[in-house]
N, C-alpha and C. Protein backbone atom coordinates (compact mmCIF):
# COMPACT_ATOMS: atom_id res chain seq x y z
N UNK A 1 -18.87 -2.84 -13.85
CA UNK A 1 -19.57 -1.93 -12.95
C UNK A 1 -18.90 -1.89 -11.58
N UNK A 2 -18.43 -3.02 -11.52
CA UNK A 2 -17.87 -3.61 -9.92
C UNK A 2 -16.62 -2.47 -9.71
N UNK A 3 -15.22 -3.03 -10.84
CA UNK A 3 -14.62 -1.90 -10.87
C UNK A 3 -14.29 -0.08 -11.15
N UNK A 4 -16.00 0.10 -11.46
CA UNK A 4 -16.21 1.47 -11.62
C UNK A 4 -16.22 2.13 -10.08
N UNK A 5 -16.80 1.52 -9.54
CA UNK A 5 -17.24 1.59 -8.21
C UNK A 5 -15.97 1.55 -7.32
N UNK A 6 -15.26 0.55 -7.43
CA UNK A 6 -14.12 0.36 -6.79
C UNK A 6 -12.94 1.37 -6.82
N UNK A 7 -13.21 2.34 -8.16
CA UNK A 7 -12.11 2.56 -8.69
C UNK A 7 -12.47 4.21 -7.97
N UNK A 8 -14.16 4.62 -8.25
CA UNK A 8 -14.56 5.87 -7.46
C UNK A 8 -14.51 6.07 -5.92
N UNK A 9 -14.29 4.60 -5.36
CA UNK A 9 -14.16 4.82 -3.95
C UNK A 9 -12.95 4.97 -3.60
N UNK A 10 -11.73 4.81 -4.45
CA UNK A 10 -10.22 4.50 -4.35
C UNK A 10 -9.83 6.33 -4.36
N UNK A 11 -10.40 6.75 -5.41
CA UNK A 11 -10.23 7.84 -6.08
C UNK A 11 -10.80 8.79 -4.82
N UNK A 12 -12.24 8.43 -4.74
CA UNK A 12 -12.57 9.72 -2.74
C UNK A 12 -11.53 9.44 -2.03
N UNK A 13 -11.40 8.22 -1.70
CA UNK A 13 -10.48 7.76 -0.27
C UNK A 13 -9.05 8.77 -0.57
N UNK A 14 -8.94 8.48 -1.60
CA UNK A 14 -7.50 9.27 -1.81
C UNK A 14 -7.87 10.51 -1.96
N UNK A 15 -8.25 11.34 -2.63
CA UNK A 15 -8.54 12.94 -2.68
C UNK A 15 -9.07 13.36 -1.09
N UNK A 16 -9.84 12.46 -0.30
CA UNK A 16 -10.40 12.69 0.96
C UNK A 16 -8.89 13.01 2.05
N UNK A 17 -7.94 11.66 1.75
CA UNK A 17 -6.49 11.59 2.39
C UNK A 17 -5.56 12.61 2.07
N UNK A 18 -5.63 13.20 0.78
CA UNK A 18 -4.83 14.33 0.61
C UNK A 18 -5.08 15.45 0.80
N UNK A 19 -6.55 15.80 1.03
CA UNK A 19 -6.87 17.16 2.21
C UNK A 19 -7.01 17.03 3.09
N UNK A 20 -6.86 15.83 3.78
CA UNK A 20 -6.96 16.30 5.57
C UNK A 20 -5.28 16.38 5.59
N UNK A 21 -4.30 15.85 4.51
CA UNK A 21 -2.99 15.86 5.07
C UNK A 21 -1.98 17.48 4.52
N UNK A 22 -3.35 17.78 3.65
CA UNK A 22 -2.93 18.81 3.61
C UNK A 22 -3.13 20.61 4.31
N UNK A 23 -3.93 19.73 5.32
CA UNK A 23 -4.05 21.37 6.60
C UNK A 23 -3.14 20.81 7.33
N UNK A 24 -2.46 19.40 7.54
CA UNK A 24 -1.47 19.52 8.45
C UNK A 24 0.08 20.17 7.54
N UNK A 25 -0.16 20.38 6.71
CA UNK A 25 1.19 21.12 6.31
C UNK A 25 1.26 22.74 6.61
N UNK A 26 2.55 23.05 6.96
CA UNK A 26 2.51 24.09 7.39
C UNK A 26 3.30 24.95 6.26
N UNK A 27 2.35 26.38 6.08
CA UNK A 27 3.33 27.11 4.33
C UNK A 27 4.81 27.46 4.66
N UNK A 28 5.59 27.95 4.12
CA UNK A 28 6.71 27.81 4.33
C UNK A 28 6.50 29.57 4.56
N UNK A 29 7.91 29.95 5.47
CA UNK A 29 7.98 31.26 5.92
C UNK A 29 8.26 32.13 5.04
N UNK A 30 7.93 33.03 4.62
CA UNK A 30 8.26 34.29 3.47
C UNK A 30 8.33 35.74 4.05
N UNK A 31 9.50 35.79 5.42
CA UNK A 31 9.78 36.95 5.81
C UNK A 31 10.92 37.86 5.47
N UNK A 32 11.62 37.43 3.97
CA UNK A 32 12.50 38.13 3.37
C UNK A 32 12.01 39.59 3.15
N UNK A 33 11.13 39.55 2.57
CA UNK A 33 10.60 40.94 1.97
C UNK A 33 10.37 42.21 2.97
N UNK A 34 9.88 41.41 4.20
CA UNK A 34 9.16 42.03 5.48
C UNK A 34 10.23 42.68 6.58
N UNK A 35 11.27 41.74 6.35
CA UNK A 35 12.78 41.65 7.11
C UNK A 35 13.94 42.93 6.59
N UNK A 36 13.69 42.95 5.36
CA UNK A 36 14.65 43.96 4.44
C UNK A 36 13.55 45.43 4.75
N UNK A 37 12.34 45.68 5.29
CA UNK A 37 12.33 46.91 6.10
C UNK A 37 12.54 47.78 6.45
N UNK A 38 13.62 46.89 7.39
CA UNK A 38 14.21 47.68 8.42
C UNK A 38 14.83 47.12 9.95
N UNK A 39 16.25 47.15 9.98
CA UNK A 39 16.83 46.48 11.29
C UNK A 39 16.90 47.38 12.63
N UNK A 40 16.83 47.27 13.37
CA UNK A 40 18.01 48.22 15.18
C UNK A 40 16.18 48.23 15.31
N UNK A 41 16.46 48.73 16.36
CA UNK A 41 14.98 49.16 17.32
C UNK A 41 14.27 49.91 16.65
N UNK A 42 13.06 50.39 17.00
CA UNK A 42 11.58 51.09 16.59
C UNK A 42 12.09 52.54 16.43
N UNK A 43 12.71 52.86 17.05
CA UNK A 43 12.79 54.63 17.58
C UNK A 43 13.90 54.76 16.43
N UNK A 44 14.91 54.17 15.91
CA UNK A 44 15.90 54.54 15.22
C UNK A 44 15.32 54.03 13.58
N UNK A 45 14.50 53.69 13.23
CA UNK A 45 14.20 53.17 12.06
C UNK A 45 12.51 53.77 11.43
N UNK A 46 12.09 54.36 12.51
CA UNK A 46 10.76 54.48 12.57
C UNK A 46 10.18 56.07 11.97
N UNK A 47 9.22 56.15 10.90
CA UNK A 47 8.88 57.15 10.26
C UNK A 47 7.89 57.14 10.79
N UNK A 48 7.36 58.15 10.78
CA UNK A 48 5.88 58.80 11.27
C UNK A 48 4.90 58.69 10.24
N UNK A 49 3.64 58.69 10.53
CA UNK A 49 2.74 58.63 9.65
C UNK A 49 1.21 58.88 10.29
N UNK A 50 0.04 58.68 9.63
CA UNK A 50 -1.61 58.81 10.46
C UNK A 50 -1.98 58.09 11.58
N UNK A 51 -1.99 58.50 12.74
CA UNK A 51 -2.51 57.71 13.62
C UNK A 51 -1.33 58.45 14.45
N UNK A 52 -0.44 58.72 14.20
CA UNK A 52 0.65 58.29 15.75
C UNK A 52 0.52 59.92 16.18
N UNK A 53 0.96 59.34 18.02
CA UNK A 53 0.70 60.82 18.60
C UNK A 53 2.35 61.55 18.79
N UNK A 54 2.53 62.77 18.75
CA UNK A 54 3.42 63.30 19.06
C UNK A 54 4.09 64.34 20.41
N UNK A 55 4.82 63.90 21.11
CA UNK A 55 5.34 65.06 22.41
C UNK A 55 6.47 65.71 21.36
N UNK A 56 5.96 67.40 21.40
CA UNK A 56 6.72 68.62 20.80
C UNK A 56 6.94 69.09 22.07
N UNK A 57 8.46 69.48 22.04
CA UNK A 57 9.32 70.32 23.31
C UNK A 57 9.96 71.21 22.46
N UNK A 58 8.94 72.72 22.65
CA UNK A 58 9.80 73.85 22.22
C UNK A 58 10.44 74.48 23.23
N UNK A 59 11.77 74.29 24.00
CA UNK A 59 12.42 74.67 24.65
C UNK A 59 12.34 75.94 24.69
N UNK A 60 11.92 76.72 25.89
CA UNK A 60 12.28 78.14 26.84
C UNK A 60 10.17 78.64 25.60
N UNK A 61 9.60 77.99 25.22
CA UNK A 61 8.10 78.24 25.00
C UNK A 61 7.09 77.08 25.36
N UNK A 62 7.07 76.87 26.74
CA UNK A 62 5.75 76.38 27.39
C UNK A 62 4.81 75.97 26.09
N UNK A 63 3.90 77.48 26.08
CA UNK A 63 2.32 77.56 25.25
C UNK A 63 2.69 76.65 23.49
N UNK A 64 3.75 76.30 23.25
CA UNK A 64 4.31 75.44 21.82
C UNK A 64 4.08 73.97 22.45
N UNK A 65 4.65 73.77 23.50
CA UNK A 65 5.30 72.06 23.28
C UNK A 65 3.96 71.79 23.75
N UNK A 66 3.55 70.26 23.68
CA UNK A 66 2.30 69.76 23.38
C UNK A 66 2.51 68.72 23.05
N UNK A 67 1.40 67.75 23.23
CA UNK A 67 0.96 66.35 22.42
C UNK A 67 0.14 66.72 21.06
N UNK A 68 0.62 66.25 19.56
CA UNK A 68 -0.05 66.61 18.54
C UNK A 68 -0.08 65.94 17.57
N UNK A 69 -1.07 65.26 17.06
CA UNK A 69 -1.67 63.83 16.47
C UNK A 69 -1.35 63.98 15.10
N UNK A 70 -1.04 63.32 14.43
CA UNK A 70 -0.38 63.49 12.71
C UNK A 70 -1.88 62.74 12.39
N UNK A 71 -1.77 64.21 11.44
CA UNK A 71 -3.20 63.93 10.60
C UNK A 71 -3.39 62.91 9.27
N UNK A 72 -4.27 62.56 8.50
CA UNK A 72 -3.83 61.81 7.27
C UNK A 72 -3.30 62.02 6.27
N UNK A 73 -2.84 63.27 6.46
CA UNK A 73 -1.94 63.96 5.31
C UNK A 73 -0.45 64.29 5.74
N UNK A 74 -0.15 63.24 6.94
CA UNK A 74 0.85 63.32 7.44
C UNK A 74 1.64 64.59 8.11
N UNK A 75 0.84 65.58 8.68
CA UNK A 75 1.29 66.49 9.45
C UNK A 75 0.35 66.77 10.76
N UNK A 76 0.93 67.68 11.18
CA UNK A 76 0.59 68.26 12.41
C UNK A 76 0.41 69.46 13.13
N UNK A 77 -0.52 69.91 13.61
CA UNK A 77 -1.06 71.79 13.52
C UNK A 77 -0.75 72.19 14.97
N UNK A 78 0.20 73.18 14.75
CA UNK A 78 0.91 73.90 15.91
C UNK A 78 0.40 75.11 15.94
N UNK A 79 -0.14 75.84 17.02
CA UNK A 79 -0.38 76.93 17.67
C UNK A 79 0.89 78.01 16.73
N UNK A 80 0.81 79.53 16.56
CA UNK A 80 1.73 80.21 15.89
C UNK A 80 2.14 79.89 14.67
N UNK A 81 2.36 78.67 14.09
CA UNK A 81 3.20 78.03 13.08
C UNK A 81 2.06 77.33 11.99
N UNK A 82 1.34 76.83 12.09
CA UNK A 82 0.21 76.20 11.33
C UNK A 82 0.53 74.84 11.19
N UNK A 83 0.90 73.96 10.06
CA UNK A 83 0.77 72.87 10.02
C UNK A 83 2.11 72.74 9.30
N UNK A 84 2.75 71.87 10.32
CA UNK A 84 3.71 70.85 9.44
C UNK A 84 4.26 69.88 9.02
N UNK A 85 4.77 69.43 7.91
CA UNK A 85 4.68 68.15 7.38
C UNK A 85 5.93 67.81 8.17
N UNK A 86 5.26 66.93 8.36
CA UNK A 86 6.27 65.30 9.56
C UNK A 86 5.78 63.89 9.02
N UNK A 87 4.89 63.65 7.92
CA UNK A 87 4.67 62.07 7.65
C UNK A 87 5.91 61.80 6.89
N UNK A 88 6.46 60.34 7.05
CA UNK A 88 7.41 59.96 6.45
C UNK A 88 9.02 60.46 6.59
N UNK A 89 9.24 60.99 7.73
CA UNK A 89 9.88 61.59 8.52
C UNK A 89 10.36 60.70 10.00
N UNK A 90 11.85 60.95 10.25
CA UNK A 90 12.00 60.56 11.49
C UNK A 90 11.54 61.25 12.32
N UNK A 91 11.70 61.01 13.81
CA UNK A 91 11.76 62.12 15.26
C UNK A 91 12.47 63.08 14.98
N UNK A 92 13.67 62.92 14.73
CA UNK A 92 15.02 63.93 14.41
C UNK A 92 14.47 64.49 13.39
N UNK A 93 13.80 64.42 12.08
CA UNK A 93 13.80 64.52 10.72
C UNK A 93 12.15 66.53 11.24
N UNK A 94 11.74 65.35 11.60
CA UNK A 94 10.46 66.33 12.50
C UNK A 94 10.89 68.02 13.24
N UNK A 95 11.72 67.43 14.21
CA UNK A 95 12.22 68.26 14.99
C UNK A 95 12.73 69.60 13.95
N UNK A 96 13.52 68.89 13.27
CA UNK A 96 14.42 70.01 12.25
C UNK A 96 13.19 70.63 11.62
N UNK A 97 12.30 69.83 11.05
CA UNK A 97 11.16 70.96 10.43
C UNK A 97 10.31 71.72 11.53
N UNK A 98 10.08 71.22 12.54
CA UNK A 98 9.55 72.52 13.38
C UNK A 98 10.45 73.66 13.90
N UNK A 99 11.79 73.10 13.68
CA UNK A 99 12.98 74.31 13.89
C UNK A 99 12.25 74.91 13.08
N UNK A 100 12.56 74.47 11.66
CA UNK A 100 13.04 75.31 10.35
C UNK A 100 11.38 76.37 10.38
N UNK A 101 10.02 76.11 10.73
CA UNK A 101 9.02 77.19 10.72
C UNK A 101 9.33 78.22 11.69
N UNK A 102 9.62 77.37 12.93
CA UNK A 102 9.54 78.58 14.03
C UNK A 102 10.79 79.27 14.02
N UNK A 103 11.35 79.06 13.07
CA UNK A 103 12.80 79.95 13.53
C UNK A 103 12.39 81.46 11.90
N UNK A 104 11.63 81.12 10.48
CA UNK A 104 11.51 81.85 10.19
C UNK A 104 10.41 83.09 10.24
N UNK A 105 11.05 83.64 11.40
CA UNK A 105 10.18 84.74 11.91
C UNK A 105 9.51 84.39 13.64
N UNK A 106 9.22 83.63 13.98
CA UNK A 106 8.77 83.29 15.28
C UNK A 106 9.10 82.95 16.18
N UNK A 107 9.89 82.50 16.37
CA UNK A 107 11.12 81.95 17.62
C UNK A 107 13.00 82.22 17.23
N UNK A 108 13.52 82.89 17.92
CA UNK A 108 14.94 83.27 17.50
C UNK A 108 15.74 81.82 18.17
N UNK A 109 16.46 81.13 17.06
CA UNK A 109 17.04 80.01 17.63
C UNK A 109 16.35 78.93 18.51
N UNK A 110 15.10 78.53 17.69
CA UNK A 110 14.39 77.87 18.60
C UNK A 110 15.22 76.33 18.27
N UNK A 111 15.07 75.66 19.77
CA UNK A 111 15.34 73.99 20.09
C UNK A 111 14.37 73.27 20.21
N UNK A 112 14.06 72.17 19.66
CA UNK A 112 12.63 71.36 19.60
C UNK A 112 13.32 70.13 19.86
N UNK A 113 12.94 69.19 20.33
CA UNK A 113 12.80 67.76 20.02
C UNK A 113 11.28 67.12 20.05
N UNK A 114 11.36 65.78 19.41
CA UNK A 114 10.17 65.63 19.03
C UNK A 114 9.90 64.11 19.89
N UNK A 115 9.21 63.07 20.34
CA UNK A 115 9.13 62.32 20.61
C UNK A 115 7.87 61.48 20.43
N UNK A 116 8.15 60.13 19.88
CA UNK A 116 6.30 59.65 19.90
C UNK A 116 5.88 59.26 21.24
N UNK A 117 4.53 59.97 21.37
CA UNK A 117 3.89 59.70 22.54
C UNK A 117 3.17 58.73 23.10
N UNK A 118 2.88 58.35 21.25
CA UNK A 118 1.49 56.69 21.31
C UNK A 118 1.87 56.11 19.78
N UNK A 119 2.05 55.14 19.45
CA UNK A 119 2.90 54.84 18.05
C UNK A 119 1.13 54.34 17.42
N UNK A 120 0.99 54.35 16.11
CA UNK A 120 -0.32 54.70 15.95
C UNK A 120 -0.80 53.36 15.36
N UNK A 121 -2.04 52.38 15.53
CA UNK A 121 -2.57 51.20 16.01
C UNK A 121 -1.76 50.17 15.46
N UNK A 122 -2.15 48.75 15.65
CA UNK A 122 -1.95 47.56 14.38
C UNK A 122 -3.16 47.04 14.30
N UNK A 123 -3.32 46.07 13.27
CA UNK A 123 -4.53 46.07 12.72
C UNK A 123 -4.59 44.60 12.66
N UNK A 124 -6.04 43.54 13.73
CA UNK A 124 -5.47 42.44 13.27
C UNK A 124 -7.10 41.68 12.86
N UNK A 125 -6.73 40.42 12.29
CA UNK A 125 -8.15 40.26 11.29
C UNK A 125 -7.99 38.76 11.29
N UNK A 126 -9.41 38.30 11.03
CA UNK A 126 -9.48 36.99 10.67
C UNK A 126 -9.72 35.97 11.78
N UNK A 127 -9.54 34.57 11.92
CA UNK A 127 -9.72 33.89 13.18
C UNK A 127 -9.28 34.13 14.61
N UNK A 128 -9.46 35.41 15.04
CA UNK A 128 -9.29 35.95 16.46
C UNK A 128 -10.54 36.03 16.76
N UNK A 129 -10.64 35.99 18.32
CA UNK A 129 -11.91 36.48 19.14
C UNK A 129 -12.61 37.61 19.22
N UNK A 130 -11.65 38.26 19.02
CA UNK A 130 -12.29 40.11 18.75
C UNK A 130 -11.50 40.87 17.45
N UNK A 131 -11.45 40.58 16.52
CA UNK A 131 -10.63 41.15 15.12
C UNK A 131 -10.86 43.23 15.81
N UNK A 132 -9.89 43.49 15.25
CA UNK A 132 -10.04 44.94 15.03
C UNK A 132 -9.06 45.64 14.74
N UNK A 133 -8.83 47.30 15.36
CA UNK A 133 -7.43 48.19 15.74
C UNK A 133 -7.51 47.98 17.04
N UNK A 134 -5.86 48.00 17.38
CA UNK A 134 -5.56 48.00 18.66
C UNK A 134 -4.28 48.61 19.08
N UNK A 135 -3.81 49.16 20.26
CA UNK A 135 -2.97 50.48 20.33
C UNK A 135 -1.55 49.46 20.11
N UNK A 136 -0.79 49.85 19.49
CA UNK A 136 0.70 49.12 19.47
C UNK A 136 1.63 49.34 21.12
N UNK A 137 1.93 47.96 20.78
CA UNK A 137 3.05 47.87 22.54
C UNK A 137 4.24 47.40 21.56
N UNK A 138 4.73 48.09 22.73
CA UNK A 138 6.46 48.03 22.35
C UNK A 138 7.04 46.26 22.43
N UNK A 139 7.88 45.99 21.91
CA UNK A 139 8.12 44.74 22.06
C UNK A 139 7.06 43.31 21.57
N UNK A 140 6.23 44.05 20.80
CA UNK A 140 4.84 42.98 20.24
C UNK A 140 5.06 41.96 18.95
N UNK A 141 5.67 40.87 19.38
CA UNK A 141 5.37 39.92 18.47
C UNK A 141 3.59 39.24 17.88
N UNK A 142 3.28 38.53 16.69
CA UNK A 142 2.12 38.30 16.33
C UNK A 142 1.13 37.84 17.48
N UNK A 143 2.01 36.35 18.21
CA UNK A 143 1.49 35.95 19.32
C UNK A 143 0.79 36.84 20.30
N UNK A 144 1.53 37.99 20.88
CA UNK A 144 1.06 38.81 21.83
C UNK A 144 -0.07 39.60 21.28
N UNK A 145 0.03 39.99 19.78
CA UNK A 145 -1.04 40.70 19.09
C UNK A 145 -2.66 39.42 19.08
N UNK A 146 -2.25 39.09 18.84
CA UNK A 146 -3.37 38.05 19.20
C UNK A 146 -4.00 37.45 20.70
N UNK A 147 -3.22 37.31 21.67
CA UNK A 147 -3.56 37.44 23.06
C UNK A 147 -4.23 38.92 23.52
N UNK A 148 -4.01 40.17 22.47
CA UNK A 148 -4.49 41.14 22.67
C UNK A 148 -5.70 41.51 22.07
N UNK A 149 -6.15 40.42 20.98
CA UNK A 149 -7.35 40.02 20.33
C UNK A 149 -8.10 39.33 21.13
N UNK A 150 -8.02 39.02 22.23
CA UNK A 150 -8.88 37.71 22.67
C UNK A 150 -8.42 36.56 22.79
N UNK A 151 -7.37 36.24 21.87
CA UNK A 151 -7.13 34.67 21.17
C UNK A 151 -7.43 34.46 20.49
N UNK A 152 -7.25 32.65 19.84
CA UNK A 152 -7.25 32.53 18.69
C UNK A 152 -8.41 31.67 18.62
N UNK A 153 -9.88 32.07 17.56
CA UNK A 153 -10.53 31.53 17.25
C UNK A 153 -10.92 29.84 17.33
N UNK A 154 -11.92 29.56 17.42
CA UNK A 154 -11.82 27.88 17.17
C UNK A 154 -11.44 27.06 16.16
N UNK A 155 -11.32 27.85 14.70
CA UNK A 155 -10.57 27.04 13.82
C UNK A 155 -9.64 28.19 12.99
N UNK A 156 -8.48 28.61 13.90
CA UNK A 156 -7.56 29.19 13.87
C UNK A 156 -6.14 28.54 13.28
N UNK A 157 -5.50 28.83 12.46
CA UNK A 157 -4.26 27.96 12.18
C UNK A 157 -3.05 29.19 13.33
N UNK A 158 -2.68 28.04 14.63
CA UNK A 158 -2.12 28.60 15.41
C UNK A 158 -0.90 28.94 15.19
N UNK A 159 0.08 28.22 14.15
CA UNK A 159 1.21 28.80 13.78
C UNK A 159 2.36 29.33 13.38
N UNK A 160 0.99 29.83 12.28
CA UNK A 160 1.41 31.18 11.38
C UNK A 160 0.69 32.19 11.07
N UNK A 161 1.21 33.47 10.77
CA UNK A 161 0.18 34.39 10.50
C UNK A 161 0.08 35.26 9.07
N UNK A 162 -0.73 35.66 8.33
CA UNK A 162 0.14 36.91 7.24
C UNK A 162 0.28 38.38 7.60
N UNK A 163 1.12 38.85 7.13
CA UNK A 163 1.37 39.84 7.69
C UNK A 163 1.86 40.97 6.95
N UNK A 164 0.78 41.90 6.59
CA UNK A 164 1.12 43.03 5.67
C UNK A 164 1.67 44.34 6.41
N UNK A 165 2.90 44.97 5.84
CA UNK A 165 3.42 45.91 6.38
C UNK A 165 3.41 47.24 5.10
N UNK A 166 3.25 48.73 5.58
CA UNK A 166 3.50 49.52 4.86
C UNK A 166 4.79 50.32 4.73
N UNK A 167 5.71 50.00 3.35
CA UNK A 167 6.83 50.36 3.53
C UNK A 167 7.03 51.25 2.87
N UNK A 168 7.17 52.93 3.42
CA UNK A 168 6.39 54.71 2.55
C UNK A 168 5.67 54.49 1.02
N UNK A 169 4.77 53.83 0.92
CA UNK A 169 3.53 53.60 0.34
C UNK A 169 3.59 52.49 -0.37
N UNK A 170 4.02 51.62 -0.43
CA UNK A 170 4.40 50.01 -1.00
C UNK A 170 3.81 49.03 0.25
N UNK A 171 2.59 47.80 -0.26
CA UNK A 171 2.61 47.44 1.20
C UNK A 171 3.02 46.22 0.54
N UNK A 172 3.76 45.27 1.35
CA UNK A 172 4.70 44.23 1.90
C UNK A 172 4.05 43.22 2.55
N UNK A 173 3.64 41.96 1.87
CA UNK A 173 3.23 41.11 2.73
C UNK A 173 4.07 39.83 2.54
N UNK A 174 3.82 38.86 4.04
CA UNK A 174 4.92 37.82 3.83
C UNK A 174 4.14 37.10 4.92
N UNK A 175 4.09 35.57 5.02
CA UNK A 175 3.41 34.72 5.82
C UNK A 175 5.03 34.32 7.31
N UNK A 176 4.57 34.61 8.72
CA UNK A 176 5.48 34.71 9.34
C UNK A 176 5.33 33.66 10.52
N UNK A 177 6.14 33.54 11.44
CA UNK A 177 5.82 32.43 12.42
C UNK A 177 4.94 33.54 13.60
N UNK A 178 4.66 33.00 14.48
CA UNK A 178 3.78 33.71 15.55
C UNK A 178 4.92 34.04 16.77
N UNK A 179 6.03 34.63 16.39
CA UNK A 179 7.01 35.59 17.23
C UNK A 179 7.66 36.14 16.38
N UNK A 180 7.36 36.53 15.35
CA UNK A 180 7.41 37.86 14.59
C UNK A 180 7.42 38.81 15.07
N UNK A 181 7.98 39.79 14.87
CA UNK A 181 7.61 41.32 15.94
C UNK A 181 6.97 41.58 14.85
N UNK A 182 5.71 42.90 15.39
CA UNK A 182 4.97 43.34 15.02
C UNK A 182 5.51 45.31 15.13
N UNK A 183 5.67 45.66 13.88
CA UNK A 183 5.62 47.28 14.12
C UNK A 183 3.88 47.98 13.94
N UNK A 184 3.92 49.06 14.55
CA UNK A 184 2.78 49.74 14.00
C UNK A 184 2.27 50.36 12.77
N UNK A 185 1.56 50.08 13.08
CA UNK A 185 0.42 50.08 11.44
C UNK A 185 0.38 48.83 10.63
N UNK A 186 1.16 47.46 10.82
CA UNK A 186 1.28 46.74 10.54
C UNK A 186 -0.30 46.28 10.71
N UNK A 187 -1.02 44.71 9.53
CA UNK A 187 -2.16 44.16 9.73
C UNK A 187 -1.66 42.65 9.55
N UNK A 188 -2.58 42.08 10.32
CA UNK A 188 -2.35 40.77 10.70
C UNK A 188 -3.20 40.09 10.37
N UNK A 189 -3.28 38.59 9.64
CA UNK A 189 -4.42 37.89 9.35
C UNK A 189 -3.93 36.64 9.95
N UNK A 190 -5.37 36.43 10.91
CA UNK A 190 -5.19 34.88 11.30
C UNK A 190 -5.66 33.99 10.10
N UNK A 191 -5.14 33.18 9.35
CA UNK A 191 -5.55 32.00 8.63
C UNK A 191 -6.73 30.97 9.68
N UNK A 192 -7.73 30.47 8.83
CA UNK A 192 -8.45 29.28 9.02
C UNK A 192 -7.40 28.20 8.81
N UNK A 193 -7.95 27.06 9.43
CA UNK A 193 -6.69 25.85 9.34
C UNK A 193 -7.66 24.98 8.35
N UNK A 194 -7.05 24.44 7.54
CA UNK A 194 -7.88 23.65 6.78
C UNK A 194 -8.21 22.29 7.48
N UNK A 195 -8.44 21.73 8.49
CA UNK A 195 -9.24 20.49 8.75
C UNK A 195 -9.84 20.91 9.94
């Protein structure tokens, strides 16, 4: 009986020792998937999609150029021209399709460029102070996304985060360190720490 006892307290002590030693382990990084993306800066790699705002410059037409919000069907409704598809599209990629409406029939040789005006939210969740959407800043690693949450919860695992990205309709997740850059539309989960 003696050693039944002995043998069940050996057996807690140890299962008790191998979960507290196991919130001090930290998961290993899995930003291959997340990394193959996309490299160079935001503006040269960056497709449009729901949420983000747009500055249209129809050169020598005032009443055209405008700020104009890409809808969830990935376009955008212009005065004269109606709606055109720009989701999944560069700046440059954009521009050429608002050439290509206004030039058949409505503007002779029209020049557009296109520019984002507001890149459209990130999304962050889990052990933060205020979880939600929040407007994307340029230069935003996880850390800063989370200082933009409030901070990090009281039983927050400080650092690492997961981090799902949408790559033109495939989403991509990979567990990252907390200076990760963050693109928009990207979602962020703070992990609980296990002890």
């Amino acid at each position: 009986m003696t050693a039944m006892v002995m043998n069940r307290r050996a057996l807690l002590f140890t299962l008790g020792s191998t979960l507290a030693l196991g919130g001090c382990l930290r998961p290993t990084f899995r930003t291959g998937e997340l990394d193959a993306t996309g490299t160079g800066s935001i503006a040269a790699r960056y497709t449009l999609a729901a949420g983000d705002k747009l500055r249209v410059i129809v050169f020598g037409q005032d009443n055209l150029s405008n700020i104009y919000a890409v809808d969830g069907a990935g376009r955008i409704a212009m005065p004269l021209i109606g709606t055109v598809q720009v989701g999944g599209q560069t700046t440059g990629q954009a521009a050429r399709s608002v050439e290509a409406k206004l030039a058949s029939g409505f503007v002779r040789e029209p020049h557009v460029t296109v520019e984002v005006d507001a890149y459209r939210p990130f999304y962050i969740l889990g052990e933060v102070t205020t979880s939600g959407q929040y407007p994307f800043v340029n230069g935003m690693t996880v850390e800063t996304a989370v200082a933009i949450a409030a901070g990090f919860g009281p039983r927050a695992a400080r650092d690492y985060a997961v981090l799902t990205r949408d790559t033109g309709g495939n989403l991509v997740s990979g567990i990252v360190p907390m200076t990760y850059s963050v693109r928009p539309g990207d979602t962020i989960v703070i992990k609980e720490r296990f002890f």
